[in-house]
Protein backbone atom coordinates (compact mmCIF):
# COMPACT_ATOMS: atom_id res chain seq x y z
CA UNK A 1 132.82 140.57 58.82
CA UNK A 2 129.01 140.90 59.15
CA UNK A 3 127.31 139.68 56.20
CA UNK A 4 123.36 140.59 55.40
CA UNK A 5 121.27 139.53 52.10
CA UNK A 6 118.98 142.00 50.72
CA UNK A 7 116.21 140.99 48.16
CA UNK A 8 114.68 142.92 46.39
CA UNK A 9 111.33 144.17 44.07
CA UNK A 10 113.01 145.52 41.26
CA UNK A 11 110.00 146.61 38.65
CA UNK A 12 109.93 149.86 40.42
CA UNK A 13 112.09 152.68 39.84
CA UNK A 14 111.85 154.13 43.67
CA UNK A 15 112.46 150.39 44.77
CA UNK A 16 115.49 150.34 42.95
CA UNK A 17 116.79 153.76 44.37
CA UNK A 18 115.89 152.62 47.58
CA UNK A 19 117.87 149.25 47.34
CA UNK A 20 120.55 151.89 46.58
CA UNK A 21 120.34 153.69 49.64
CA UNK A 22 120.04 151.08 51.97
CA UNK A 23 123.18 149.30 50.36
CA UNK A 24 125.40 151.93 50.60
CA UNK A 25 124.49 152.35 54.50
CA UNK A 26 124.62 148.93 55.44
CA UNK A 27 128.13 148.68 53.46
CA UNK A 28 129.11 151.64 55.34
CA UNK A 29 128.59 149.95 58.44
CA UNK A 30 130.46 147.40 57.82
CA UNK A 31 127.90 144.69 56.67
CA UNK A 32 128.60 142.79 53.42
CA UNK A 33 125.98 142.17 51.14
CA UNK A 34 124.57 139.57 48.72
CA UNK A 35 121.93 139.84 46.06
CA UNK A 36 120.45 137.26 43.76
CA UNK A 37 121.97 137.94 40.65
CA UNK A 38 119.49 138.55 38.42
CA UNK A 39 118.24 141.43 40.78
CA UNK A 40 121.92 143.12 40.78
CA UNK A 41 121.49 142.71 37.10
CA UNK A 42 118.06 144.40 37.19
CA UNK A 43 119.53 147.62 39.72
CA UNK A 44 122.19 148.43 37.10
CA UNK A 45 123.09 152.18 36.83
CA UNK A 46 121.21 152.36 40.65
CA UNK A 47 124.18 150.45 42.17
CA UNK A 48 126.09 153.01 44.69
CA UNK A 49 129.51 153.95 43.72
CA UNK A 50 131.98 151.38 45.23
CA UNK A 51 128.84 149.09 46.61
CA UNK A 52 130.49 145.41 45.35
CA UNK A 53 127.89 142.69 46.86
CA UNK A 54 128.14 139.56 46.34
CA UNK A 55 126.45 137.65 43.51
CA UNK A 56 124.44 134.68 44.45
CA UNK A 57 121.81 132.21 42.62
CA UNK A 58 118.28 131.83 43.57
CA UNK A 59 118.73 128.57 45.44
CA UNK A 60 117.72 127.19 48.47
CA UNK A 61 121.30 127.61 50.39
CA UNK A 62 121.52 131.51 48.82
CA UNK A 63 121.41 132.67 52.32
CA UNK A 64 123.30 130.40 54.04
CA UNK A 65 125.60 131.85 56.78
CA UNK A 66 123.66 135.54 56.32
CA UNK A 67 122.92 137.27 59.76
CA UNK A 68 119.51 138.35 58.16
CA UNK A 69 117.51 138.77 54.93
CA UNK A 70 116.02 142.12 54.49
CA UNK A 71 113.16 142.20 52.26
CA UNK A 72 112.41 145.42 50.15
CA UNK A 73 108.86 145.04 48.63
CA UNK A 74 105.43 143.67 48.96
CA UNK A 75 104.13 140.19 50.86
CA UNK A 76 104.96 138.65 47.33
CA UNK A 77 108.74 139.36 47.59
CA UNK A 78 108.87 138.50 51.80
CA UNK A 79 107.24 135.34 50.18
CA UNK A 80 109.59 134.41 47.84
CA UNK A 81 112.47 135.42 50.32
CA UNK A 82 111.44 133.37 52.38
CA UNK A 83 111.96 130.22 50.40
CA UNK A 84 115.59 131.71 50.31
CA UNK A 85 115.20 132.18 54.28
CA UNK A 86 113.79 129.62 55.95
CA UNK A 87 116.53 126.29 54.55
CA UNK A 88 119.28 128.24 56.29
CA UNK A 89 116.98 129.39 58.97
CA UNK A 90 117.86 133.14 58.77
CA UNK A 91 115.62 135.54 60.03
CA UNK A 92 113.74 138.05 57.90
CA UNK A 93 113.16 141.60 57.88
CA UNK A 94 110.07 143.27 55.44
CA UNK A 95 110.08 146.95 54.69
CA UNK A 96 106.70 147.32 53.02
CA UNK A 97 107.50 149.42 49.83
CA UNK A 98 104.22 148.07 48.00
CA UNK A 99 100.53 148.21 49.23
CA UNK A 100 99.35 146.48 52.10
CA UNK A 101 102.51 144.53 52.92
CA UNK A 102 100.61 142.68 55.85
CA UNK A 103 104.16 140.33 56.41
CA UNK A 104 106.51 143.61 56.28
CA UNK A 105 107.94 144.49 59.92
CA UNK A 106 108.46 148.41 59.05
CA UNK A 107 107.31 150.62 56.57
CA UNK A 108 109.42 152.85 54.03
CA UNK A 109 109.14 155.76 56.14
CA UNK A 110 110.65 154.44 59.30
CA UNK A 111 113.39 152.33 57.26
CA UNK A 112 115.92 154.36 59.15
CA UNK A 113 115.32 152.96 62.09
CA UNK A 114 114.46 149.46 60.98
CA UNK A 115 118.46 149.56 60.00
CA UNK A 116 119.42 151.45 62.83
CA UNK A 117 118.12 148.37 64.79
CA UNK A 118 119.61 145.95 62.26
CA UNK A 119 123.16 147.22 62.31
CA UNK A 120 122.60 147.59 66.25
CA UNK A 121 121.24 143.95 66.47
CA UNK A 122 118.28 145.73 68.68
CA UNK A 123 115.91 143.30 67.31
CA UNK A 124 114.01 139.79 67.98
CA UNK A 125 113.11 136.88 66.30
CA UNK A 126 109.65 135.26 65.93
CA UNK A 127 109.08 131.75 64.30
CA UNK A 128 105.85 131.55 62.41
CA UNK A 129 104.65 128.23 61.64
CA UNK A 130 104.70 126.50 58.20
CA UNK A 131 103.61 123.56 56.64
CA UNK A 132 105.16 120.93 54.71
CA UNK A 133 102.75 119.16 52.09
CA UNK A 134 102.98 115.74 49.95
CA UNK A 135 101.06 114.89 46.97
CA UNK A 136 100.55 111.34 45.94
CA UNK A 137 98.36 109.32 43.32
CA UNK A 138 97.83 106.10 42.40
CA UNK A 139 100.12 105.29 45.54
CA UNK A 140 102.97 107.56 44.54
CA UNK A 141 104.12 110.49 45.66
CA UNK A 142 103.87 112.94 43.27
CA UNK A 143 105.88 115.90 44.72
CA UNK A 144 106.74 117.77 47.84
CA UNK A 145 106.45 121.19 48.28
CA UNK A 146 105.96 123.66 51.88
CA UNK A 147 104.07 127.15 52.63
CA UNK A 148 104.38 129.97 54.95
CA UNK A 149 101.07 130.80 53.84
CA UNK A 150 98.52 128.70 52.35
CA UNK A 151 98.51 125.26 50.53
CA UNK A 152 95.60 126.06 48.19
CA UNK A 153 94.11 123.23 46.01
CA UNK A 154 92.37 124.70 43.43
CA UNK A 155 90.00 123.56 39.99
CA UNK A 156 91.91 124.04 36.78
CA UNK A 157 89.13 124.70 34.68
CA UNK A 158 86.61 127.51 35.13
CA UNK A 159 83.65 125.91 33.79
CA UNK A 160 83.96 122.11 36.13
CA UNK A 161 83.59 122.04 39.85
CA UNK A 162 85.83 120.49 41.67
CA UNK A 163 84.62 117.76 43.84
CA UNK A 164 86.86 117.17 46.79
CA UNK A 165 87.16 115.41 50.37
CA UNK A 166 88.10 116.39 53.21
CA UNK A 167 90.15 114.74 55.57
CA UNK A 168 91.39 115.15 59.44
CA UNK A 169 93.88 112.79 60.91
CA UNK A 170 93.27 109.97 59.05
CA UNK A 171 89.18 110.44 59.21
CA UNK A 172 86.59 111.94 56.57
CA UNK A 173 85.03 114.79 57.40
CA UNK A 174 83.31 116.08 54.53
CA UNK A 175 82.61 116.00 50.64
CA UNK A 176 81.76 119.15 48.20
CA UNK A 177 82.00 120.78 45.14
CA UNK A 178 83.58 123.48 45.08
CA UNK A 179 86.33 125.98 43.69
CA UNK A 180 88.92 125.06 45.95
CA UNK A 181 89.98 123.98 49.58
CA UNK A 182 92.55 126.89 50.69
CA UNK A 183 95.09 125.08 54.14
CA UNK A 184 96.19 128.02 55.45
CA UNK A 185 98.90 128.81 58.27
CA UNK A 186 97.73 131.11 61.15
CA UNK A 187 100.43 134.17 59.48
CA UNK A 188 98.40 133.12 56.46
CA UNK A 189 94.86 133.28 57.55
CA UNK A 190 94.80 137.53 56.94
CA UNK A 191 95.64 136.21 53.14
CA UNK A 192 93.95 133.94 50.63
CA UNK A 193 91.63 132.29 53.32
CA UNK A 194 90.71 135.65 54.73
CA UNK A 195 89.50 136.69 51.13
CA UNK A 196 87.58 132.89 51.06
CA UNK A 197 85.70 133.98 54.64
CA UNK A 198 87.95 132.37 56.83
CA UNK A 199 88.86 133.83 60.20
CA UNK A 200 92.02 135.62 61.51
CA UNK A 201 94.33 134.30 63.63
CA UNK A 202 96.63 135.74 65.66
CA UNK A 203 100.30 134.64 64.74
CA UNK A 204 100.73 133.29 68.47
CA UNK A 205 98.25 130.92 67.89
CA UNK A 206 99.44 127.03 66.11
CA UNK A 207 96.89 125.75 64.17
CA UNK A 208 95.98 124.57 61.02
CA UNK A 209 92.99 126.46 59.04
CA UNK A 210 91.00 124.42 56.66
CA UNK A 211 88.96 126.97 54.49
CA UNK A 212 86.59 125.87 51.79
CA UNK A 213 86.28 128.24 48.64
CA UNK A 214 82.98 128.62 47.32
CA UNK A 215 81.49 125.27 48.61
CA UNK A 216 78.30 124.29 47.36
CA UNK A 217 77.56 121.95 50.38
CA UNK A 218 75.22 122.65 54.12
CA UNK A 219 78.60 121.79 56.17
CA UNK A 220 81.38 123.74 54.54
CA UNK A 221 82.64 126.15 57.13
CA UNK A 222 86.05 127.27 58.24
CA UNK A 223 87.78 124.93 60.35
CA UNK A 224 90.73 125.31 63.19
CA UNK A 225 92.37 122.52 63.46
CA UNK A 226 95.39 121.11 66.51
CA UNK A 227 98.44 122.01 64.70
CA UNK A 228 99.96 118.36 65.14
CA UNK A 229 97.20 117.04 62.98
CA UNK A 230 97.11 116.21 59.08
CA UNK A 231 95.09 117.40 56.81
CA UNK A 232 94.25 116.21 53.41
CA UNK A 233 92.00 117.07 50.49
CA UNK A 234 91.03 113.90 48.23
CA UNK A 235 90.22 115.25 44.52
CA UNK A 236 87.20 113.36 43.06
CA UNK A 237 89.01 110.18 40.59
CA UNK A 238 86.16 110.61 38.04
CA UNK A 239 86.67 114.55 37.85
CA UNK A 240 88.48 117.29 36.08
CA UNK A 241 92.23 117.61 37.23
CA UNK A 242 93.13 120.67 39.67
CA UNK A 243 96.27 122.40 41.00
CA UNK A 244 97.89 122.99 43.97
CA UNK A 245 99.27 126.36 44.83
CA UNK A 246 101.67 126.96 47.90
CA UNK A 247 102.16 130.99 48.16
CA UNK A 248 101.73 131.40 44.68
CA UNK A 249 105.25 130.57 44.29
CA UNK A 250 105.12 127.09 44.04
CA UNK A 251 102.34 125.00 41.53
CA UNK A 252 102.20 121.01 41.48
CA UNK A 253 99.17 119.05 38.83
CA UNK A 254 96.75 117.42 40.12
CA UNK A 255 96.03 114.77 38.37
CA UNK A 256 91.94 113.40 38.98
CA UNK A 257 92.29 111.17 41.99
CA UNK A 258 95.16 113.10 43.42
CA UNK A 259 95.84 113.50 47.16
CA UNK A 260 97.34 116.24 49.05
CA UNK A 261 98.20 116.16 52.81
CA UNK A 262 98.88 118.96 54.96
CA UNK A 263 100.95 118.97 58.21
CA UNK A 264 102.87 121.40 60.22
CA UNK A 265 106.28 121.97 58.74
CA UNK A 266 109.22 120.68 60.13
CA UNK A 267 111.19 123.74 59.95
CA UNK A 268 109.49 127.63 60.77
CA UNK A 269 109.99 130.85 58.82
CA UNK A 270 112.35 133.06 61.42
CA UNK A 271 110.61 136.37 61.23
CA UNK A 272 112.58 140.01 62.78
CA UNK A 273 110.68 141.86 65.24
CA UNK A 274 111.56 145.60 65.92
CA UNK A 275 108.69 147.81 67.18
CA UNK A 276 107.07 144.73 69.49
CA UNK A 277 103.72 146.03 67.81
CA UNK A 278 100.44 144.11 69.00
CA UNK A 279 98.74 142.03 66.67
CA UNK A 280 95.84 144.09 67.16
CA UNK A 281 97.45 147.59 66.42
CA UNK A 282 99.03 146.05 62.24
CA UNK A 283 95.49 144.48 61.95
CA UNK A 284 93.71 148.11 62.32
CA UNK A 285 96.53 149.67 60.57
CA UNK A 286 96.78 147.54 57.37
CA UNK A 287 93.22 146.76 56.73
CA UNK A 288 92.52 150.33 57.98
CA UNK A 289 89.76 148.98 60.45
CA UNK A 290 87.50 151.42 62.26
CA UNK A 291 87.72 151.87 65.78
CA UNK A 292 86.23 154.80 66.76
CA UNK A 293 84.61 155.31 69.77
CA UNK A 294 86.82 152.85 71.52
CA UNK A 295 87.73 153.81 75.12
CA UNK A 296 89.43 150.81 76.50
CA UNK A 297 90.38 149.07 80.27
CA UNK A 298 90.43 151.95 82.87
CA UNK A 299 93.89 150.86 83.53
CA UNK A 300 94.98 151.37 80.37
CA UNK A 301 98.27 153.29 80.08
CA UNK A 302 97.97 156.97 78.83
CA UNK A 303 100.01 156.19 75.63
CA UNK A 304 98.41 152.99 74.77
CA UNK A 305 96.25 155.70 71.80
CA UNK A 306 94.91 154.23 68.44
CA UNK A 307 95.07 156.91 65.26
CA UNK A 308 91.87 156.92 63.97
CA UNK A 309 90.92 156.90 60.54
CA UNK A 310 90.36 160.90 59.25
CA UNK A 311 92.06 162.35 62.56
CA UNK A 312 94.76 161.98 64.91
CA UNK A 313 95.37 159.67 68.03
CA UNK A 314 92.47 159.61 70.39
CA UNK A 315 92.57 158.08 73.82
């Protein structure tokens, strides 16, 4: 029997009726399902007549043996199933049902045919790059953690700047104060470090982005760097204490003196591809970019159309 996990944002009424839906089609089709069990706890009364999935806990082998993880919600729920995800290595699905929902594959309105192509297996997989990090002090290591998208260290206090340095395979490249160093993936670069001025990067591309937050320094820029190389940030020894944040799901203490270093992951985030949408095309779509007035290569194909902000498709 086919077997599928499904996690789920639950603090939404029409989340939870959706969950319902897709459950009882998916278990119509002959695909067993699992839930966390605190979610199936949370659907209650929204639970489909004669839907009996499987109960699991939120741990790192919840989705072992799954064909896929579909993801109902925002980039914070594809985020946190993907620390559910990426241990077993079982590909994800998103189905945006919150706001921008920049790591969702489909959007609520075409969820019938994101499961059409599910229970079909009419899909692809992607790996997106990750990182692993390690924090040490005083010649310990402190803790281990990973991201899909950032590593951000961070000042713990509003009023103290943190004073940092940063570090590129094995060499010093700069010291400031600042609010925060954010290490981002390239799938993270249209997050956190977008909002800090760093640049986007196309999913396609490895690399490791090094984006400074507020930097009170001349050389303090965004920086690409080969995605084989480590990173680290060096927190002042004589300053306040700061934080590290990976997703926003995962939080280690700095303590002052505290070093974090950044390398590509060791194991990717499996991500399922449907429509085989350019990069391009979900970057105009979810930050609603203007593009008006663009006419394109000459030997273009007459489909290849872009809907335009406050109108239709124009060629």
């Amino acid at each position: 029997m086919r077997e599928a996990m499904v996690v789920l944002h639950t603090g939404r009424e029409t989340n939870r009726r959706t969950a319902a839906a897709v459950t009882a089609r998916l278990a119509a089709e002959g695909i067993r399902l699992r839930m966390l069990g605190s979610e199936l706890v949370e659907m209650g009364s929204e639970v489909p007549d004669g839907f009996d999935p499987i109960p699991v806990e939120d741990l790192p082998a919840a989705a072992e043996g799954a064909e896929f993880v579909l993801v109902l919600g925002g980039d914070g729920t594809f985020l946190r199933a993907a620390a559910l995800a990426r241990p077993c290595g079982v590909p994800l699905l998103g189905v945006n049902l919150g706001r921008v929902g920049f790591l969702a594959e489909a959007e609520q309105e075409s969820l019938d045919e994101a499961l059409d192509a599910l229970v079909a297996r009419d899909y692809a997989i992607e790996e997106r790059m990750t990182i692993d990090v390690v924090v040490r002090s005083n010649g310990s290591v402190l803790g281990r953690t990973w991201a899909l998208n950032e590593a951000s260290v961070e000042k713990s206090t509003r009023e103290r700047i943190l004073e940092v340095v940063l570090e590129v395979d094995g060499r010093p490249v700069s010291s400031f104060g600042c609010d925060g160093v954010i290490c981002a993936t390239p799938t993270g670069s249209t997050a956190y470090a977008f909002s800090a001025g760093g640049p986007v990067v196309w999913p396609q591309v490895e690399a490791l982005l090094l984006v400074p937050s507020n930097a009170h320094a001349l050389f303090a820029r965004p920086m690409l760097v080969a995605p084989d190389s480590q990173a680290a940030v060096e927190v002042d020894q004589f300053g306040p204490p700061a934080l590290l944040d990976c997703d926003g799901k995962r939080t280690i203490v700095l303590p002052p003196g505290a070093r974090v270093e950044v390398r590509r992951g060791a194991k990717p985030v499996r991500v399922v591809r449907i429509d085989g949408q350019p990069f391009a095309d979900r970057l105009v779509r979810k930050f609603d970019l203007p593009v008006r007035g663009w006419r394109g290569s000459p030997d273009r194909h007459p489909d290849d159309r872009v809907v335009h902000r406050g109108g239709g498709p124009r060629s």
